[in-house]
Protein backbone atom coordinates (compact mmCIF):
# COMPACT_ATOMS: atom_id res chain seq x y z
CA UNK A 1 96.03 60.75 -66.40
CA UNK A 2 92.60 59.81 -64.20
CA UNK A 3 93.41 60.65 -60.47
CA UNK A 4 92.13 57.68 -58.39
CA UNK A 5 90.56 59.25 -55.26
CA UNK A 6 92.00 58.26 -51.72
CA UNK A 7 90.21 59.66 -48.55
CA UNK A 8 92.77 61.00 -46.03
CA UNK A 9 90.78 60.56 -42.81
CA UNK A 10 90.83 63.07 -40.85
CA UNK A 11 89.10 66.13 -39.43
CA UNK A 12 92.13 67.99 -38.57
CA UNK A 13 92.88 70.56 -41.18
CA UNK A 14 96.53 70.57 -40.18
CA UNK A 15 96.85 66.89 -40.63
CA UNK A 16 94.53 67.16 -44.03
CA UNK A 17 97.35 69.93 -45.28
CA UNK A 18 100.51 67.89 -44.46
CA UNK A 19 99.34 64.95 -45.65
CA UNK A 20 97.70 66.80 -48.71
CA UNK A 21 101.15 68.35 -50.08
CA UNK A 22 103.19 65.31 -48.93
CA UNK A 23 101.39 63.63 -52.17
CA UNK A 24 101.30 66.32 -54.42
CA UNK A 25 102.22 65.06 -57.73
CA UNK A 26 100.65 61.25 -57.74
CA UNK A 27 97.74 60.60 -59.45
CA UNK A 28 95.08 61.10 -56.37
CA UNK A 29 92.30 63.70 -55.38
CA UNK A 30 92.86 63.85 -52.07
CA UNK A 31 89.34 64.51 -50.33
CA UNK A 32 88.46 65.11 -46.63
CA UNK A 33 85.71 63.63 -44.46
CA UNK A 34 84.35 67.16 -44.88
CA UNK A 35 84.49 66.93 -48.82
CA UNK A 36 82.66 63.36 -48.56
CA UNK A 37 79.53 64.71 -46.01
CA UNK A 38 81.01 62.69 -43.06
CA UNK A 39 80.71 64.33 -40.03
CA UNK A 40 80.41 61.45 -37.50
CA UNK A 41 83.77 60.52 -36.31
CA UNK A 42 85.12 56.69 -35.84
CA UNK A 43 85.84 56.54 -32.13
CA UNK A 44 89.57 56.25 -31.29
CA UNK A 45 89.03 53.43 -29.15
CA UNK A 46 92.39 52.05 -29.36
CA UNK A 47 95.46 51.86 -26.59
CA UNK A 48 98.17 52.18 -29.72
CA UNK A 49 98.29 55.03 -32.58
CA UNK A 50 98.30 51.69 -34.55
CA UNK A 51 95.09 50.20 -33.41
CA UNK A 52 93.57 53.88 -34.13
CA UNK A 53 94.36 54.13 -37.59
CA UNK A 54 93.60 50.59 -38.41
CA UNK A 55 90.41 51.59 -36.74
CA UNK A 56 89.94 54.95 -39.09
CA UNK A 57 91.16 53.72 -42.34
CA UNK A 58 89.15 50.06 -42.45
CA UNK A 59 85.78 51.59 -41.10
CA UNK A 60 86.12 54.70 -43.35
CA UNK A 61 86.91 52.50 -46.33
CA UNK A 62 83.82 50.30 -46.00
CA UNK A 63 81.93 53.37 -45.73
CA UNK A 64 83.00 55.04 -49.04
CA UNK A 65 84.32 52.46 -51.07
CA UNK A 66 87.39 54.83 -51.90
CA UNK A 67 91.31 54.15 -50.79
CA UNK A 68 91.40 55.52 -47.29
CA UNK A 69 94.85 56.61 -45.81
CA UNK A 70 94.41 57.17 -41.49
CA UNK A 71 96.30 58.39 -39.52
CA UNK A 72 96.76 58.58 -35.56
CA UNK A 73 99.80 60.67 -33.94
CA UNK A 74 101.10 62.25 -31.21
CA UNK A 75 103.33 63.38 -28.12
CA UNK A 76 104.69 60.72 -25.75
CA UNK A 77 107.11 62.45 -23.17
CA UNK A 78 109.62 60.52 -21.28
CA UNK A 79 109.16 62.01 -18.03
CA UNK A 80 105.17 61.55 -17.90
CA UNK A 81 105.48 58.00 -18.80
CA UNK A 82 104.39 58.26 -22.53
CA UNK A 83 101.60 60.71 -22.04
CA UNK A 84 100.00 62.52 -23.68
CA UNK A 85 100.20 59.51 -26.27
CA UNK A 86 97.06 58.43 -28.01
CA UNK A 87 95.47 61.09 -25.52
CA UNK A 88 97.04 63.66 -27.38
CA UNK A 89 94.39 65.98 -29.18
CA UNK A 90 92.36 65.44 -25.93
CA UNK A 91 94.79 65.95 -23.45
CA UNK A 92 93.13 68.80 -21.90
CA UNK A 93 89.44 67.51 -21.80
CA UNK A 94 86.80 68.36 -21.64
CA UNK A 95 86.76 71.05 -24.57
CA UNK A 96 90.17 70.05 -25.02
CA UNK A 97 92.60 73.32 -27.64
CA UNK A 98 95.94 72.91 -28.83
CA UNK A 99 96.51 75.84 -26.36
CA UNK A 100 95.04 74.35 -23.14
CA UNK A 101 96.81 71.12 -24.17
CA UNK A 102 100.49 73.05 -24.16
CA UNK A 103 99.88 74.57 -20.87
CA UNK A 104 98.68 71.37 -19.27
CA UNK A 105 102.18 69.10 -20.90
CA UNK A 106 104.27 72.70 -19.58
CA UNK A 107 102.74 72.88 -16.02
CA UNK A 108 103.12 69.20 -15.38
CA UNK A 109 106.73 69.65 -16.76
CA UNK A 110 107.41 72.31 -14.19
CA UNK A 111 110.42 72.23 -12.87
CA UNK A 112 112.26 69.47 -14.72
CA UNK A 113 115.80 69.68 -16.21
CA UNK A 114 116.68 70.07 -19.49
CA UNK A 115 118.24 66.88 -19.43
CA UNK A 116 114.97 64.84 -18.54
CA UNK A 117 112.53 66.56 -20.45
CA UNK A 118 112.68 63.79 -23.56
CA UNK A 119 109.83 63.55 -26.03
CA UNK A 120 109.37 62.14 -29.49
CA UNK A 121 106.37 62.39 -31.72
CA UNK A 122 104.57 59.78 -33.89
CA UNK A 123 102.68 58.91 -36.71
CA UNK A 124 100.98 55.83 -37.84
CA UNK A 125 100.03 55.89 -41.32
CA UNK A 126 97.84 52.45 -42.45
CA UNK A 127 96.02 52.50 -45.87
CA UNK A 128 93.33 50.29 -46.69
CA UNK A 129 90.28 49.52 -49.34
CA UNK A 130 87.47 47.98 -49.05
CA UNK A 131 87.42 47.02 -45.46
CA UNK A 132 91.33 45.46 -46.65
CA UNK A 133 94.76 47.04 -44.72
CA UNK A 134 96.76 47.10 -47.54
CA UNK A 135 99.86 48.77 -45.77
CA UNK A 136 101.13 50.49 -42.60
CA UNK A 137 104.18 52.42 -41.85
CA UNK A 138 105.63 54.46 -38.61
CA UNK A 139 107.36 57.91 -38.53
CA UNK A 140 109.40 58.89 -34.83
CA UNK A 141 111.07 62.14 -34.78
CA UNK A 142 113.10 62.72 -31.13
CA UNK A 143 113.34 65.95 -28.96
CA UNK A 144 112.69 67.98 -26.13
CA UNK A 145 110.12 70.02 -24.40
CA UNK A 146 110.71 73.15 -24.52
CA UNK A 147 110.13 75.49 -21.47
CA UNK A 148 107.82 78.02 -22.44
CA UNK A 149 105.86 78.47 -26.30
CA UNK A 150 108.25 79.43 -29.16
CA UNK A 151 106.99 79.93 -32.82
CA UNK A 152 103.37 80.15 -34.39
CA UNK A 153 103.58 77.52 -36.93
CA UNK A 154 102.08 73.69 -37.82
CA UNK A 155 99.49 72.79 -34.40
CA UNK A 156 99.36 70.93 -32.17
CA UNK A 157 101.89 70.71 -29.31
CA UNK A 158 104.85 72.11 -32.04
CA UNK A 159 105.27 75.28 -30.44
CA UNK A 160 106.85 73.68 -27.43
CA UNK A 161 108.61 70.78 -29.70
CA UNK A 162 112.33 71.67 -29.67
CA UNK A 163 114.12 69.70 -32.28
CA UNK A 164 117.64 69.97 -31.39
CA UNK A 165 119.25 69.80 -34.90
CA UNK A 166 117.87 73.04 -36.16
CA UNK A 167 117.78 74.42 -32.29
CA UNK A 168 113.83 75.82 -33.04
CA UNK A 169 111.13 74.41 -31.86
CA UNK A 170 108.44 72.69 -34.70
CA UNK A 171 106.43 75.77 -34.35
CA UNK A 172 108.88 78.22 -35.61
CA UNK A 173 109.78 75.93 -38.71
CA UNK A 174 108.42 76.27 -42.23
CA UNK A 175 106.66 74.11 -43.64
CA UNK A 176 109.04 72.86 -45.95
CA UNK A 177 111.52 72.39 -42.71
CA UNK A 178 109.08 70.46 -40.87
CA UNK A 179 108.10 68.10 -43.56
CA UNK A 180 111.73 67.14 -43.86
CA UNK A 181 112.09 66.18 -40.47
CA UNK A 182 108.48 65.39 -38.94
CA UNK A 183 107.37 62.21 -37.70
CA UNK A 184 104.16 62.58 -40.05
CA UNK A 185 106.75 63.40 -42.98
CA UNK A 186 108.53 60.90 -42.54
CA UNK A 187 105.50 58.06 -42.57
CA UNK A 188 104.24 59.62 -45.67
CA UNK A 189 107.28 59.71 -47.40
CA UNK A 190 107.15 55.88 -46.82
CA UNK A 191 103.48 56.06 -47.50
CA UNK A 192 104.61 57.95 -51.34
CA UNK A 193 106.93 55.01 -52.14
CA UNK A 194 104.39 52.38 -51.30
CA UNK A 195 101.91 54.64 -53.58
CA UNK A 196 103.89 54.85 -56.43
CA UNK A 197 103.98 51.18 -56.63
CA UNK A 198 100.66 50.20 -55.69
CA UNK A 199 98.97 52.64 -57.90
CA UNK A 200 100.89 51.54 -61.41
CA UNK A 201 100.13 47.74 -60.65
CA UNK A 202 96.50 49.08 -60.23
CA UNK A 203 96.29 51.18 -63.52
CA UNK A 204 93.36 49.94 -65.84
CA UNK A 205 95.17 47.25 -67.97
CA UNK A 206 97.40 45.65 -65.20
CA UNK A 207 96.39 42.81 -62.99
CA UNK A 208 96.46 44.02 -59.32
């Protein structure tokens, strides 16, 4: 069967890897921005993980003419209003690392409760072609913040993540255990059923 190719839009090799194995087994080649010679970034000018991945997926579409799939995530926590949010990779700027990000979220959460210390994490997945959003879906996964770095897994802020239902924090999961239970896995796994669809309606043959 010919793989249609679908650019996954991002320069985070994390993201490219979760995403990557979260569509193993449809009929794509998955390619990075990397793979395509892109190395000028779409600004993430929006106030909404939404507007950002509407903003990735329809510029990034025009550019290549392939089926784009964007994505914009991240932290909000309760007791800093939201923040990190949209902010998230950058929380720490300038030079902003996953590492200087954790210790800024755990010294501003210095001294809270376990009680207030709320966060989720999410994902907005939109896919579009040819300058066309031809779907978007939302992943939220609930937790706390846990008090001090636990695990060396996934990126990001995971290590300090704690997801109450297996009692680790994301960064001492396995892969396979985060995917189940992730806000990113659970966008794509909406993203996969949309896929299916939209890719045998779009087989040679068959009107789209």
């Amino acid at each position: 069967m010919n793989r249609a190719k679908i650019v996954v839009a991002t320069s985070n090799p994390g993201k490219f890897r979760e995403i990557g194995f979260s569509l193993k087994g449809l009929p794509l080649r998955c390619l990075s921005l990397a793979d395509l010679g892109i190395t000028d970034e779409v600004k993430e000018e929006g106030t909404t993980f939404s507007q950002n991945a509407r903003l990735k997926s329809l510029a990034y579409s025009l550019r290549t003419g392939h089926l784009t799939l964007a994505e914009d995530s991240g932290l909000e926590v309760r007791h800093l209003g939201g923040e990190p949010g949209v902010y998230s990779a950058r929380f720490s700027s300038p030079r902003p690392t996953d590492e200087k990000n954790i210790r800024k979220v755990l010294r501003l959460m210095e001294g809270v409760s376990w009680d207030r210390r709320q966060a989720r994490f999410v994902c907005c997945l939109v896919l579009a072609s040819k300058g066309q959003i031809i779907r978007e879906v939302r992943g939220v996964v609930t937790g706390r913040i846990a008090f001090e770095k636990a695990g060396n897994s996934g990126f990001g802020f995971d290590p300090i993540f704690y997801y109450h239902p297996f009692r680790r924090t994301f960064g001492q999961l396995a892969a396979e255990e985060k995917d189940r239970v992730s806000h990113r896995g659970r966008a794509l796994r909406k993203m996969r059923k949309f896929l299916i669809s939209y890719l045998d309606s779009h087989q040679p043959g068959k009107l789209p």
